[in-house]
PDB file of N, CA and C in Angstrom:
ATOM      1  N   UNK A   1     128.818  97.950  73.895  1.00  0.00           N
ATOM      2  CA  UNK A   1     128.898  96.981  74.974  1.00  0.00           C
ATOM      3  C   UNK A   1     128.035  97.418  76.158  1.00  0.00           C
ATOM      4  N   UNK A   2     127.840  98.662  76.429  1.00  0.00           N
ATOM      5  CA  UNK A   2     127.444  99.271  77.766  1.00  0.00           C
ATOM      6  C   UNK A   2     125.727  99.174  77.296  1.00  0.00           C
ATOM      7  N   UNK A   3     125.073  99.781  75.826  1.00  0.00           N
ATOM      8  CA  UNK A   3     123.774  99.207  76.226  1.00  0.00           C
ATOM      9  C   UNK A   3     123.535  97.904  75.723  1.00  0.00           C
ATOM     10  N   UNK A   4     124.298  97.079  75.443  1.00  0.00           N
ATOM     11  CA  UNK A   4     123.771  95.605  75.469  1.00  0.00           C
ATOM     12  C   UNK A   4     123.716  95.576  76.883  1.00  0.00           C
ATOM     13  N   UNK A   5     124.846  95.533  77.847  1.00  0.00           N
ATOM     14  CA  UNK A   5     124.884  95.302  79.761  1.00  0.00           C
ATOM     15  C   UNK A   5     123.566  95.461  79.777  1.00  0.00           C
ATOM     16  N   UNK A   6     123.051  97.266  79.403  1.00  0.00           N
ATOM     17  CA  UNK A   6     121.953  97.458  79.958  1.00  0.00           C
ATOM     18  C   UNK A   6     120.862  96.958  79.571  1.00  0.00           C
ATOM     19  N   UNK A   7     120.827  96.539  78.349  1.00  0.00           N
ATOM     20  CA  UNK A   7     119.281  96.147  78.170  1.00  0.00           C
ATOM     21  C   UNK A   7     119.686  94.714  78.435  1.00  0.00           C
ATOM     22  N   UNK A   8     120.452  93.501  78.662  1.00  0.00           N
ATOM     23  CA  UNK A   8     120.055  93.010  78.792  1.00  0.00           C
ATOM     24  C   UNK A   8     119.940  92.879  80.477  1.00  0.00           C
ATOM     25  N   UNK A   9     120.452  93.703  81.763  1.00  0.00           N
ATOM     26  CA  UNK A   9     120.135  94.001  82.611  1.00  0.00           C
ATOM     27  C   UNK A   9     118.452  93.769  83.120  1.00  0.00           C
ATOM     28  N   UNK A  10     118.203  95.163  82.179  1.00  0.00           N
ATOM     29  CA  UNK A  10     116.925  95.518  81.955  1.00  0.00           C
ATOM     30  C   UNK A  10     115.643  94.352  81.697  1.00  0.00           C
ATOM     31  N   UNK A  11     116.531  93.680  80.491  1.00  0.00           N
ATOM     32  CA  UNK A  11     115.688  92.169  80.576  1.00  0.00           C
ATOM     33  C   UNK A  11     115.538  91.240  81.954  1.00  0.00           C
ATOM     34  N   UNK A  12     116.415  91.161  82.503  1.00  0.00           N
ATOM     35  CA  UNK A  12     116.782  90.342  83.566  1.00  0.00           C
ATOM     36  C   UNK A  12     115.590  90.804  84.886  1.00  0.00           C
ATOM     37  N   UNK A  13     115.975  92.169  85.238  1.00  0.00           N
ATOM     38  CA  UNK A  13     115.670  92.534  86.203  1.00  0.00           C
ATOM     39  C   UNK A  13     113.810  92.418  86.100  1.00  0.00           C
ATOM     40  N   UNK A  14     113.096  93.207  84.745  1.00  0.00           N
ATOM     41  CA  UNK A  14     112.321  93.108  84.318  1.00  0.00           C
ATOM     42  C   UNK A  14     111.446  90.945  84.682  1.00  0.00           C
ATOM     43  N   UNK A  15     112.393  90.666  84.197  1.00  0.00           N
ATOM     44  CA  UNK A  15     111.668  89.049  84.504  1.00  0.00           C
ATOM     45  C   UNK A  15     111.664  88.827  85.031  1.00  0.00           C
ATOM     46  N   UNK A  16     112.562  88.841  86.906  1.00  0.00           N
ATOM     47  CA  UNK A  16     112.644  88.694  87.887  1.00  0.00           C
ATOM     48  C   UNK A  16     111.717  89.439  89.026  1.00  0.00           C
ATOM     49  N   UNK A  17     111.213  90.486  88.302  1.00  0.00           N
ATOM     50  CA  UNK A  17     110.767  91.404  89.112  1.00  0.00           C
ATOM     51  C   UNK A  17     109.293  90.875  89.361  1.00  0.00           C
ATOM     52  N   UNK A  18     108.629  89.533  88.839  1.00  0.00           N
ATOM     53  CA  UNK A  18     107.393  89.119  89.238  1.00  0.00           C
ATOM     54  C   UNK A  18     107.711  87.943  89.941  1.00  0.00           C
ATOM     55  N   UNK A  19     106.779  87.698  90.374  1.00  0.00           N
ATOM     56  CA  UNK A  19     106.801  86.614  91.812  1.00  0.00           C
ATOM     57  C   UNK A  19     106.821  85.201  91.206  1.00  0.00           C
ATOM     58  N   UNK A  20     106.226  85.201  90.038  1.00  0.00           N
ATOM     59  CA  UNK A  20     105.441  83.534  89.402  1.00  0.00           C
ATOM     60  C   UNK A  20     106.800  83.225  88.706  1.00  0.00           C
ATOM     61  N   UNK A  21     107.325  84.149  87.806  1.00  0.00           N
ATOM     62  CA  UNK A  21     108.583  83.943  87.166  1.00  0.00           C
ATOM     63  C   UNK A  21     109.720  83.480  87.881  1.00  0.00           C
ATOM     64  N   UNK A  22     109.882  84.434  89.365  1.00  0.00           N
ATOM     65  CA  UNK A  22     110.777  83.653  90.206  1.00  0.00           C
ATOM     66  C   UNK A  22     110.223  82.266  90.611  1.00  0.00           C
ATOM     67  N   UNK A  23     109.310  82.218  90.890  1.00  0.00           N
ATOM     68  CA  UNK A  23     108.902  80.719  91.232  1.00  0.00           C
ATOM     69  C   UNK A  23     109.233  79.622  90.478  1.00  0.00           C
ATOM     70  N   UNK A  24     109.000  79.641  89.292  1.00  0.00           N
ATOM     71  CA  UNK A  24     109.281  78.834  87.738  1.00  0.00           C
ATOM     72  C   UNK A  24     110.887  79.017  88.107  1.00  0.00           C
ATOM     73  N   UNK A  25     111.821  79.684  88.174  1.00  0.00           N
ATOM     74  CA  UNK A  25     113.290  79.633  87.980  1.00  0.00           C
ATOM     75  C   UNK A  25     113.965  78.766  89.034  1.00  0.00           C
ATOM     76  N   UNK A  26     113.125  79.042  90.385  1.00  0.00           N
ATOM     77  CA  UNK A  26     113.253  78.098  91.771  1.00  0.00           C
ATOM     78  C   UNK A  26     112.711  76.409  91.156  1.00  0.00           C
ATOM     79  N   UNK A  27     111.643  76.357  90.607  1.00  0.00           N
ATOM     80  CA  UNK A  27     110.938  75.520  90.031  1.00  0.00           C
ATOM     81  C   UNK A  27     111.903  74.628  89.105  1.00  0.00           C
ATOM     82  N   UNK A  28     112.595  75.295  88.242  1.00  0.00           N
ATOM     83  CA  UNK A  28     113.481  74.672  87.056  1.00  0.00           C
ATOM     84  C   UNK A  28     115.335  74.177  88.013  1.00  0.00           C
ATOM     85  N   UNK A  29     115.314  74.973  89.074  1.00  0.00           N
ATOM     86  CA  UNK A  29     116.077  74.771  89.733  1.00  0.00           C
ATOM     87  C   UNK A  29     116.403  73.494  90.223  1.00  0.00           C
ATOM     88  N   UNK A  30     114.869  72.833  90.967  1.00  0.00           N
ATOM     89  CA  UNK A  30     114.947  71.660  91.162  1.00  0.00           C
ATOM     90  C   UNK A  30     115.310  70.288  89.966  1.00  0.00           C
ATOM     91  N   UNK A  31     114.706  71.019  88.778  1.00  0.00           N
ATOM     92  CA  UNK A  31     114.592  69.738  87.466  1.00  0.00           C
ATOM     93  C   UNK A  31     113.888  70.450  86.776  1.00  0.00           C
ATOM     94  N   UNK A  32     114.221  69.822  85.518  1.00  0.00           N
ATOM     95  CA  UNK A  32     113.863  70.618  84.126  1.00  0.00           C
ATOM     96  C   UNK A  32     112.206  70.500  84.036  1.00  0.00           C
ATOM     97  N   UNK A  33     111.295  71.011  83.359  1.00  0.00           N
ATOM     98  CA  UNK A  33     109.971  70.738  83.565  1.00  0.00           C
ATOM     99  C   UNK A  33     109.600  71.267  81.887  1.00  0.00           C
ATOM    100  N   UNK A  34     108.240  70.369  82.252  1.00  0.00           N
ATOM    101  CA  UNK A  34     107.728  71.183  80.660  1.00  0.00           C
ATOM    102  C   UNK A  34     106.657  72.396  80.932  1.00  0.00           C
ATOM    103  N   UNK A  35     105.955  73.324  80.249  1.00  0.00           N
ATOM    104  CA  UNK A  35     105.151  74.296  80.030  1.00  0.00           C
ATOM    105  C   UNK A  35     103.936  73.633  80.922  1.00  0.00           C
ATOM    106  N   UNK A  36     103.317  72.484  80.365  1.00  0.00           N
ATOM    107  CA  UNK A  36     102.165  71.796  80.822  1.00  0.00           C
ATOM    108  C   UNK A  36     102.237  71.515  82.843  1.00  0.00           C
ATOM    109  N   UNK A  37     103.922  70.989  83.104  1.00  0.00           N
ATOM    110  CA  UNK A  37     103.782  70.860  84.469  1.00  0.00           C
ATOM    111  C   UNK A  37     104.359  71.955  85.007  1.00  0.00           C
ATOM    112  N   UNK A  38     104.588  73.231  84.726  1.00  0.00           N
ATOM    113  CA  UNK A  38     104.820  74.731  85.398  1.00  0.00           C
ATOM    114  C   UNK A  38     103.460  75.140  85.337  1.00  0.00           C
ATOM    115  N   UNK A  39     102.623  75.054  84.562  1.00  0.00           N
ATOM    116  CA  UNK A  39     101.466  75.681  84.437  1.00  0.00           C
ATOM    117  C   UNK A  39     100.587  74.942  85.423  1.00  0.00           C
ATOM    118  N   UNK A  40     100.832  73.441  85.702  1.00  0.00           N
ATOM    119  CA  UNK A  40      99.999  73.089  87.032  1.00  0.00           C
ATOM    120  C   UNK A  40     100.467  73.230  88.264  1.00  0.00           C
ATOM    121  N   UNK A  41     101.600  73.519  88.376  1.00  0.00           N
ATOM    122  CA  UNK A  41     102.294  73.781  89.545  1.00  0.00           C
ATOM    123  C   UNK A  41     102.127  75.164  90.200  1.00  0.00           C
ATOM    124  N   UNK A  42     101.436  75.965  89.096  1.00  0.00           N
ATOM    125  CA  UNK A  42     101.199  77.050  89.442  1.00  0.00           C
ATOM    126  C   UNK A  42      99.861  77.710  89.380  1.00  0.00           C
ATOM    127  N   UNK A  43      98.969  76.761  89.197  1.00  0.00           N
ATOM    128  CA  UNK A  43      97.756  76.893  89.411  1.00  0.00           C
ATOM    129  C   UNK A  43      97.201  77.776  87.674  1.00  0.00           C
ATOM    130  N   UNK A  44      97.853  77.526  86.567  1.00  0.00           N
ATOM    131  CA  UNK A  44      98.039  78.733  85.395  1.00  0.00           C
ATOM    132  C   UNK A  44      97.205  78.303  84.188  1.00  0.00           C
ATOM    133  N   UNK A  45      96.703  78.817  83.622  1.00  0.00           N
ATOM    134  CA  UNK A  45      97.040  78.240  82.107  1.00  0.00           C
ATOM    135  C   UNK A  45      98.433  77.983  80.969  1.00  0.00           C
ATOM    136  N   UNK A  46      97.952  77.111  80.323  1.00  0.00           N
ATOM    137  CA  UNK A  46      99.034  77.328  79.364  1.00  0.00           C
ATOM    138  C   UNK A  46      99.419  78.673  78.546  1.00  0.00           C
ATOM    139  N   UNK A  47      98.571  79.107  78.262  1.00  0.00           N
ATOM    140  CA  UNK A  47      98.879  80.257  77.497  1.00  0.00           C
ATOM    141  C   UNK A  47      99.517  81.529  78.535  1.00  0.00           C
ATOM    142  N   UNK A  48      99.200  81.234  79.856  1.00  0.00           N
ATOM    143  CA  UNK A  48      99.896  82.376  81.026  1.00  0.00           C
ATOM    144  C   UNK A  48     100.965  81.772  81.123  1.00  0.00           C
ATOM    145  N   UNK A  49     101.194  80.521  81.460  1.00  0.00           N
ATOM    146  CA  UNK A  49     102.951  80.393  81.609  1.00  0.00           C
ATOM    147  C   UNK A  49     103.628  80.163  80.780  1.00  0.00           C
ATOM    148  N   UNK A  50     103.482  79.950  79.110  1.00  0.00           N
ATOM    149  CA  UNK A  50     103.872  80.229  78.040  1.00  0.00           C
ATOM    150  C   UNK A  50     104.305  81.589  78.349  1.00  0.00           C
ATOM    151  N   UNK A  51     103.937  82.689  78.560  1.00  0.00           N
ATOM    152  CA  UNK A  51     104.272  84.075  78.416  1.00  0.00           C
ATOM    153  C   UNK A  51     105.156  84.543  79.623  1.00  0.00           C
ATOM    154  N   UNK A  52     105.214  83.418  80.672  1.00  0.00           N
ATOM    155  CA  UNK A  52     106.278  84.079  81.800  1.00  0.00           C
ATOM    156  C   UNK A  52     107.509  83.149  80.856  1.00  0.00           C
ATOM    157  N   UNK A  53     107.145  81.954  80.773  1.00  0.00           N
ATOM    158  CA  UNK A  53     108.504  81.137  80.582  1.00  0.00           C
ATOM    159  C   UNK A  53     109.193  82.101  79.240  1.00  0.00           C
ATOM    160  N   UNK A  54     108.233  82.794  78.643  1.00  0.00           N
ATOM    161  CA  UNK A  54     108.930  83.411  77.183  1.00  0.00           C
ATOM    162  C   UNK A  54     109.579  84.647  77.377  1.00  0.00           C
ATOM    163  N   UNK A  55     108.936  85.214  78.844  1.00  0.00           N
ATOM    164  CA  UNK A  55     110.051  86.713  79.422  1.00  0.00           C
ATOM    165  C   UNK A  55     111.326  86.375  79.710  1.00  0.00           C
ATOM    166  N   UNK A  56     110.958  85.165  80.680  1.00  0.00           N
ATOM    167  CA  UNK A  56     112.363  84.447  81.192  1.00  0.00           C
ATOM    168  C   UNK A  56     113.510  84.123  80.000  1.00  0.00           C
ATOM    169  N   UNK A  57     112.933  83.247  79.195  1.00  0.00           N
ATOM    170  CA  UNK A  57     113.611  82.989  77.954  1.00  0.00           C
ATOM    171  C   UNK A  57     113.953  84.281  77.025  1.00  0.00           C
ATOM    172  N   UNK A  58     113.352  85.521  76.770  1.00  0.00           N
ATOM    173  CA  UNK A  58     113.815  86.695  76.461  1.00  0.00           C
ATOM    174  C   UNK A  58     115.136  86.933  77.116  1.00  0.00           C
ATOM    175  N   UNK A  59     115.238  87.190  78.471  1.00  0.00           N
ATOM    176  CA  UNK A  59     115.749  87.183  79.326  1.00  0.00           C
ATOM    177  C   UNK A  59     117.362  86.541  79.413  1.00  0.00           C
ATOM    178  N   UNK A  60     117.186  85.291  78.703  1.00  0.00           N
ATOM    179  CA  UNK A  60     118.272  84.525  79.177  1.00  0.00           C
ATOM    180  C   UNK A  60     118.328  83.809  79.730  1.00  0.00           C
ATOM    181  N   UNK A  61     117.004  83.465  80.779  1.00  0.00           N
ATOM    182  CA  UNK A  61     117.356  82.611  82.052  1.00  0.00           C
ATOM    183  C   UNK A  61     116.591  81.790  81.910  1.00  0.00           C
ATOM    184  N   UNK A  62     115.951  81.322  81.083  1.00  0.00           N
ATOM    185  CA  UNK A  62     115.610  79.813  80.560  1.00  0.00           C
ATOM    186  C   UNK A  62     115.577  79.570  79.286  1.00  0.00           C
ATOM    187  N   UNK A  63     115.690  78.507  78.863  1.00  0.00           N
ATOM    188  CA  UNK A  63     115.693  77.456  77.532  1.00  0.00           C
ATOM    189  C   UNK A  63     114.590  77.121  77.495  1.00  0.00           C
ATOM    190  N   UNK A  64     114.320  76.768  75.851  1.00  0.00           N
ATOM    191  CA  UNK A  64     113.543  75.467  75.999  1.00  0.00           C
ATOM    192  C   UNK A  64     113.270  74.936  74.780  1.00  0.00           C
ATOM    193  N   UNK A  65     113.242  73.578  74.813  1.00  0.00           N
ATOM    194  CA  UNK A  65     113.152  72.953  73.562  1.00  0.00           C
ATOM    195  C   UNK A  65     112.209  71.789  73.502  1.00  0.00           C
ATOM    196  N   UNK A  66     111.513  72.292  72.420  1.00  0.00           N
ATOM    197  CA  UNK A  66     110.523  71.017  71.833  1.00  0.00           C
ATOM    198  C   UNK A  66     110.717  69.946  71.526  1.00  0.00           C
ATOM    199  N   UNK A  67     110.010  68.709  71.681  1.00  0.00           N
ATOM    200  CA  UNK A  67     110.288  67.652  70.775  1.00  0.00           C
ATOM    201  C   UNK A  67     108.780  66.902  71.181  1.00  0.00           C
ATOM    202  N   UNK A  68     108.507  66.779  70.058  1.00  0.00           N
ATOM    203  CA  UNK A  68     107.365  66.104  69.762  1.00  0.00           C
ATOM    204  C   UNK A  68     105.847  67.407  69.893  1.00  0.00           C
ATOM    205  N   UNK A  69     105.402  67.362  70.535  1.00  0.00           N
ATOM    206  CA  UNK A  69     104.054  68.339  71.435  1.00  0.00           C
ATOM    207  C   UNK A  69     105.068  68.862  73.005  1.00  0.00           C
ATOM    208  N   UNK A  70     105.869  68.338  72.872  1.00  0.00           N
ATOM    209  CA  UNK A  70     106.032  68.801  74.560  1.00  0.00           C
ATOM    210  C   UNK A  70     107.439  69.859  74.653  1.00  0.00           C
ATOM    211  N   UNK A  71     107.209  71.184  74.933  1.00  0.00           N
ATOM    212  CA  UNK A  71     108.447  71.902  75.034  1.00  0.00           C
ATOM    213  C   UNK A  71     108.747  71.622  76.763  1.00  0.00           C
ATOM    214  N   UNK A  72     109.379  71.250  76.576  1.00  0.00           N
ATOM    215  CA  UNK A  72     110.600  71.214  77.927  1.00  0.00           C
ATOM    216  C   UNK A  72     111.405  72.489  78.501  1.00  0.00           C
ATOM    217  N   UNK A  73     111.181  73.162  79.579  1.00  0.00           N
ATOM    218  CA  UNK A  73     112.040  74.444  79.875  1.00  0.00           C
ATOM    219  C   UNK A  73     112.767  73.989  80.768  1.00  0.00           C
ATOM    220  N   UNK A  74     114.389  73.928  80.432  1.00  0.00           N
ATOM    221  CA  UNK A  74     115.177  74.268  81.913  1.00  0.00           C
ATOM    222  C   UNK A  74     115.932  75.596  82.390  1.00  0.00           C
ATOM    223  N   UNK A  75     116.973  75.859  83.065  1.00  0.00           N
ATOM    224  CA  UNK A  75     117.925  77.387  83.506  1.00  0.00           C
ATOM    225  C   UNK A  75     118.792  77.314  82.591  1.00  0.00           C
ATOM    226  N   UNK A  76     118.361  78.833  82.017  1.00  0.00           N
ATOM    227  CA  UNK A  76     119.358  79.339  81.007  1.00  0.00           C
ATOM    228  C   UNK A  76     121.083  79.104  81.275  1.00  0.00           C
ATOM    229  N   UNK A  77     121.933  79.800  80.412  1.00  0.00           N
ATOM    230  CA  UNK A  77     123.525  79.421  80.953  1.00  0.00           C
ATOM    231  C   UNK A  77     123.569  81.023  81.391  1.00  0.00           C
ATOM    232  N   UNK A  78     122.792  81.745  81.881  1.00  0.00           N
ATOM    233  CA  UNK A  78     123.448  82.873  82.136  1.00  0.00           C
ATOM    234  C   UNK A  78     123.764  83.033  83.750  1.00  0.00           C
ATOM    235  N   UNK A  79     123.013  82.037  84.339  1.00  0.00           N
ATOM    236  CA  UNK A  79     123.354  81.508  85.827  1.00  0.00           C
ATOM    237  C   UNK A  79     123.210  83.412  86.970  1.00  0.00           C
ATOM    238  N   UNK A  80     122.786  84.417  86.185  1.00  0.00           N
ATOM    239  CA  UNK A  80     123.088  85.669  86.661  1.00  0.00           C
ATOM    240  C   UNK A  80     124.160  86.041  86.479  1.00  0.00           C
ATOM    241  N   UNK A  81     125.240  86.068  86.478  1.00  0.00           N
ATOM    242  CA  UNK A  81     126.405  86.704  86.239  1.00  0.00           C
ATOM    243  C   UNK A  81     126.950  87.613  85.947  1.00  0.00           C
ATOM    244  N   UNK A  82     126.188  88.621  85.078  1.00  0.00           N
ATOM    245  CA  UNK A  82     126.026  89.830  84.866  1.00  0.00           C
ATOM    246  C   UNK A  82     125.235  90.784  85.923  1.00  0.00           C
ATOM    247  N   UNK A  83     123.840  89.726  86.593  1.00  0.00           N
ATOM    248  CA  UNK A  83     123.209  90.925  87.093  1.00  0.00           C
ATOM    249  C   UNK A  83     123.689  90.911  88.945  1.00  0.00           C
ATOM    250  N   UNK A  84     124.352  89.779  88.955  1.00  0.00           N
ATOM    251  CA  UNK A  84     125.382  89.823  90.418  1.00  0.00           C
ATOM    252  C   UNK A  84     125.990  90.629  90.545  1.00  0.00           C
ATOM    253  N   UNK A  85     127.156  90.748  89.561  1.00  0.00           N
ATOM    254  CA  UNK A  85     128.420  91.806  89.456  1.00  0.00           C
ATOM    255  C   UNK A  85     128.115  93.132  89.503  1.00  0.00           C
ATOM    256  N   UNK A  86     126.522  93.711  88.777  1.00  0.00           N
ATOM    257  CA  UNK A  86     125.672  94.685  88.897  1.00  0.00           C
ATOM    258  C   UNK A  86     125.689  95.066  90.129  1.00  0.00           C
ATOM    259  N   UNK A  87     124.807  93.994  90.899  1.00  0.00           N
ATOM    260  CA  UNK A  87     124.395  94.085  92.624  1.00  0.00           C
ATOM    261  C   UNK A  87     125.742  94.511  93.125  1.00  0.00           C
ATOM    262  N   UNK A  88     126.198  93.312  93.069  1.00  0.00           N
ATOM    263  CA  UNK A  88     127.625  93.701  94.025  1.00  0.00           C
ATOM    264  C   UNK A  88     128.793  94.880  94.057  1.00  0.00           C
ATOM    265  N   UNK A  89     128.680  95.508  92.835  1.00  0.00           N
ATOM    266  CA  UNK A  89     129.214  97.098  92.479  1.00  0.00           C
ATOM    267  C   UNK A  89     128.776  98.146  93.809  1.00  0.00           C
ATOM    268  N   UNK A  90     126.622  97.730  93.450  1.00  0.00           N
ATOM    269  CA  UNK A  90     126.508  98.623  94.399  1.00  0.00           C
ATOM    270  C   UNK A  90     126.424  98.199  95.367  1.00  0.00           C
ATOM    271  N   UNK A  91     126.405  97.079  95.671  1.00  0.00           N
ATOM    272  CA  UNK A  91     126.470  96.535  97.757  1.00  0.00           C
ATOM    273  C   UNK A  91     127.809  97.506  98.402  1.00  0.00           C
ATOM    274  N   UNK A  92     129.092  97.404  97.380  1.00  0.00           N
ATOM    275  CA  UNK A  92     129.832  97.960  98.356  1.00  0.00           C
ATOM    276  C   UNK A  92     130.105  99.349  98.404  1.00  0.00           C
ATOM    277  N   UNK A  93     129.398  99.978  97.371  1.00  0.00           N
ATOM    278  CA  UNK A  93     128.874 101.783  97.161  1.00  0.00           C
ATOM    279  C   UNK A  93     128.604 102.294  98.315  1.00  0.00           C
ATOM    280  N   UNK A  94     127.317 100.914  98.359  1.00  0.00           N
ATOM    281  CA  UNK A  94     126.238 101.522 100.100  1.00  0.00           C
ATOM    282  C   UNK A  94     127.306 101.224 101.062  1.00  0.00           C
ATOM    283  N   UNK A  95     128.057 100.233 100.938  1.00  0.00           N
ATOM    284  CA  UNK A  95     128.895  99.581 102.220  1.00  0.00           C
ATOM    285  C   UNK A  95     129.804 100.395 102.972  1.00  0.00           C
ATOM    286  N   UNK A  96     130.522 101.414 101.774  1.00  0.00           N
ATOM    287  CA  UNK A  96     131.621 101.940 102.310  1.00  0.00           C
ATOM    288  C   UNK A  96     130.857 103.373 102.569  1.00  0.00           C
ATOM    289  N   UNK A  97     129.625 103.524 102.263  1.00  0.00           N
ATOM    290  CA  UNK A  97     129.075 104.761 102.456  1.00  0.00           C
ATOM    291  C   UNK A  97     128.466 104.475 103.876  1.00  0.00           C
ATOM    292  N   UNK A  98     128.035 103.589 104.227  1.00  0.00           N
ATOM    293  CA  UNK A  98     127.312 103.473 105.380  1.00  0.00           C
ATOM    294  C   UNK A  98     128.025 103.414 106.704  1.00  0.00           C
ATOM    295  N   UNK A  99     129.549 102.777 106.205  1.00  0.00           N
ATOM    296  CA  UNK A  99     130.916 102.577 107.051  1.00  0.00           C
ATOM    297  C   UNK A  99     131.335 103.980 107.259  1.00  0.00           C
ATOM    298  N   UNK A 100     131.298 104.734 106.243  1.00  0.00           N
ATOM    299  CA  UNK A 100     131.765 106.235 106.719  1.00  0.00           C
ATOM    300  C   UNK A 100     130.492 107.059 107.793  1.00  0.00           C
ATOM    301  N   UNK A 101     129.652 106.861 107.415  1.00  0.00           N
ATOM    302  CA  UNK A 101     128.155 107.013 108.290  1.00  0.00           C
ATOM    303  C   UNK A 101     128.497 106.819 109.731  1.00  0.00           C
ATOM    304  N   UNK A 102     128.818 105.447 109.586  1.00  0.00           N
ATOM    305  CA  UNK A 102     128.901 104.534 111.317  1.00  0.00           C
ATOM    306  C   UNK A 102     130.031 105.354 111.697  1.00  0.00           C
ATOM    307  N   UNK A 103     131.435 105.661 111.187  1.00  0.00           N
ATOM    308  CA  UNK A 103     132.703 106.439 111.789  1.00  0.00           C
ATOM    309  C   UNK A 103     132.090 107.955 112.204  1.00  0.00           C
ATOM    310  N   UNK A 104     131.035 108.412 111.439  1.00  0.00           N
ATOM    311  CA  UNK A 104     130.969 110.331 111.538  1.00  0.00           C
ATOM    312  C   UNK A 104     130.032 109.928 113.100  1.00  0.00           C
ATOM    313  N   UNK A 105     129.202 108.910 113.349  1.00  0.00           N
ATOM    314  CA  UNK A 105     128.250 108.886 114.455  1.00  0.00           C
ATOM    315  C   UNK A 105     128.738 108.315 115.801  1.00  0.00           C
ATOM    316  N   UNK A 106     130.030 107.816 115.360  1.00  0.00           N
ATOM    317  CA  UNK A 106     130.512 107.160 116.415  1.00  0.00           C
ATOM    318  C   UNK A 106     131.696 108.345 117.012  1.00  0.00           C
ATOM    319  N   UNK A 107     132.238 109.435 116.191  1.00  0.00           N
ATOM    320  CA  UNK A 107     132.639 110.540 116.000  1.00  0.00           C
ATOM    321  C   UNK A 107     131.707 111.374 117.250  1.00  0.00           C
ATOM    322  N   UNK A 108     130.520 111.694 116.639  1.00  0.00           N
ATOM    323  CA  UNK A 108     129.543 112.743 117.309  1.00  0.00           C
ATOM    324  C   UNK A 108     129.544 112.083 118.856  1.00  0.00           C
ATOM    325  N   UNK A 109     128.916 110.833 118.743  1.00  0.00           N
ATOM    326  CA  UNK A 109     128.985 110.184 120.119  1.00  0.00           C
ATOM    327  C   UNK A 109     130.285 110.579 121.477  1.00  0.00           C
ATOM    328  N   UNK A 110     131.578 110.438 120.645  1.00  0.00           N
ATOM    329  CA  UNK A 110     132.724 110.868 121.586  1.00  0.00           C
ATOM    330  C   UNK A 110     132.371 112.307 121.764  1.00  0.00           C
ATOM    331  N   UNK A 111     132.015 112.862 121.167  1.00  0.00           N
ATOM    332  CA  UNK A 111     132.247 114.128 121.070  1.00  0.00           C
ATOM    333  C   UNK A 111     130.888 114.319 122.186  1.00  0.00           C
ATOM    334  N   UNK A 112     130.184 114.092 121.853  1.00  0.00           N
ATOM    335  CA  UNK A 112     129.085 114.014 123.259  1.00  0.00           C
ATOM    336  C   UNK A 112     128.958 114.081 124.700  1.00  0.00           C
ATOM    337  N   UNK A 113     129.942 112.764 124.530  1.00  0.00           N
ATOM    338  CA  UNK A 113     129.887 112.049 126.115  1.00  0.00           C
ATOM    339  C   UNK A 113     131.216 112.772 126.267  1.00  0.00           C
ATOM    340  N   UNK A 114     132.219 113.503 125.841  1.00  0.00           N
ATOM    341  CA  UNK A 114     132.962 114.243 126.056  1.00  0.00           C
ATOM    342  C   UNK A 114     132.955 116.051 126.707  1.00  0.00           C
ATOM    343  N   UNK A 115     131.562 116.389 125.675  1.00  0.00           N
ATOM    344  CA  UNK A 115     131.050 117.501 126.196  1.00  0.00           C
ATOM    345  C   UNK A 115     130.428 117.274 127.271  1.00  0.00           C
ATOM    346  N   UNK A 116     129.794 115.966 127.721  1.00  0.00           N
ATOM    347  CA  UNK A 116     128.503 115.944 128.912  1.00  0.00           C
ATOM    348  C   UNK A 116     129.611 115.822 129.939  1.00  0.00           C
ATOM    349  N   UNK A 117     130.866 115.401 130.027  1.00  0.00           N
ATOM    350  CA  UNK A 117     131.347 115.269 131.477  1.00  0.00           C
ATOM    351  C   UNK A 117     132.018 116.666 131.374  1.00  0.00           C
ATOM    352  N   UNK A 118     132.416 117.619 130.198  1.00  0.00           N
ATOM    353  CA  UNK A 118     132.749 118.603 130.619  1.00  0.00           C
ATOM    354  C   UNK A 118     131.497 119.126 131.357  1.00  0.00           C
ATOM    355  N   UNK A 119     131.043 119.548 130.886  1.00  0.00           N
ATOM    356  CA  UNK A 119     129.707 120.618 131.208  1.00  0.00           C
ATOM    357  C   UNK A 119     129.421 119.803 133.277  1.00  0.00           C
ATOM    358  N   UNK A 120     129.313 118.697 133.423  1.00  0.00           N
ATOM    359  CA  UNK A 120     129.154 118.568 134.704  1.00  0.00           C
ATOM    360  C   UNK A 120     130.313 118.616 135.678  1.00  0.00           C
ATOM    361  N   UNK A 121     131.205 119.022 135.117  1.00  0.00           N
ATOM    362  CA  UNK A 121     132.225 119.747 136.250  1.00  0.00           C
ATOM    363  C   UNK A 121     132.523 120.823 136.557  1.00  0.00           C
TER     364      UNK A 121
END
């Protein structure tokens, strides 16, 4: 179970991690599109956004299905869900680490302005 998480993590993060791919997912966001109008929307060839839409679709996070000449891509069902729960593990790692941070400095601070009025009397 733990390296499926990860690789398909790994997939996720991996497809997300380029700019054009996020664009296409924002893109499919609005309405489903085919290969032909992602590839003009993005200034691409077919054969270049064939190969993002097919990371994405590795990925999970898009579909797509043919009918006739025209494959159609819309958003996968994985909606993120896995790689949220990921994030959010560590948002509150840093959170409560950074909260103990803010208490040790706000600590030193008393301790400061405590020594500075000793010392001037």
């Amino acid at each position: 179970m733990v390296q499926f998480l990860a690789a398909h993590l790994d997939a996720s993060f991996a497809a997300l991690s380029d700019a054009t791919r996020r664009g296409v997912l924002e893109q499919l966001g609005r309405a489903d599109a085919s290969i032909t109008e992602l590839a003009d929307a993005f200034c691409m060839t077919l054969t270049g956004m064939k190969k993002h839409v097919g990371v994405l679709e590795r990925a999970g996070l898009v579909t797509t299905q043919k009918v006739g000449r025209v494959r159609t891509c819309k958003l996968g069902r994985s909606m993120l869900a896995e790689e949220t729960a990921w994030i959010e593990e560590y948002r509150r790692l840093w959170s409560s680490r950074f909260d103990a941070l803010d208490q040790v400095v706000e600590e030193l601070k008393q301790r400061e302005t405590f020594d500075g009025r000793r010392s001037t009397e």
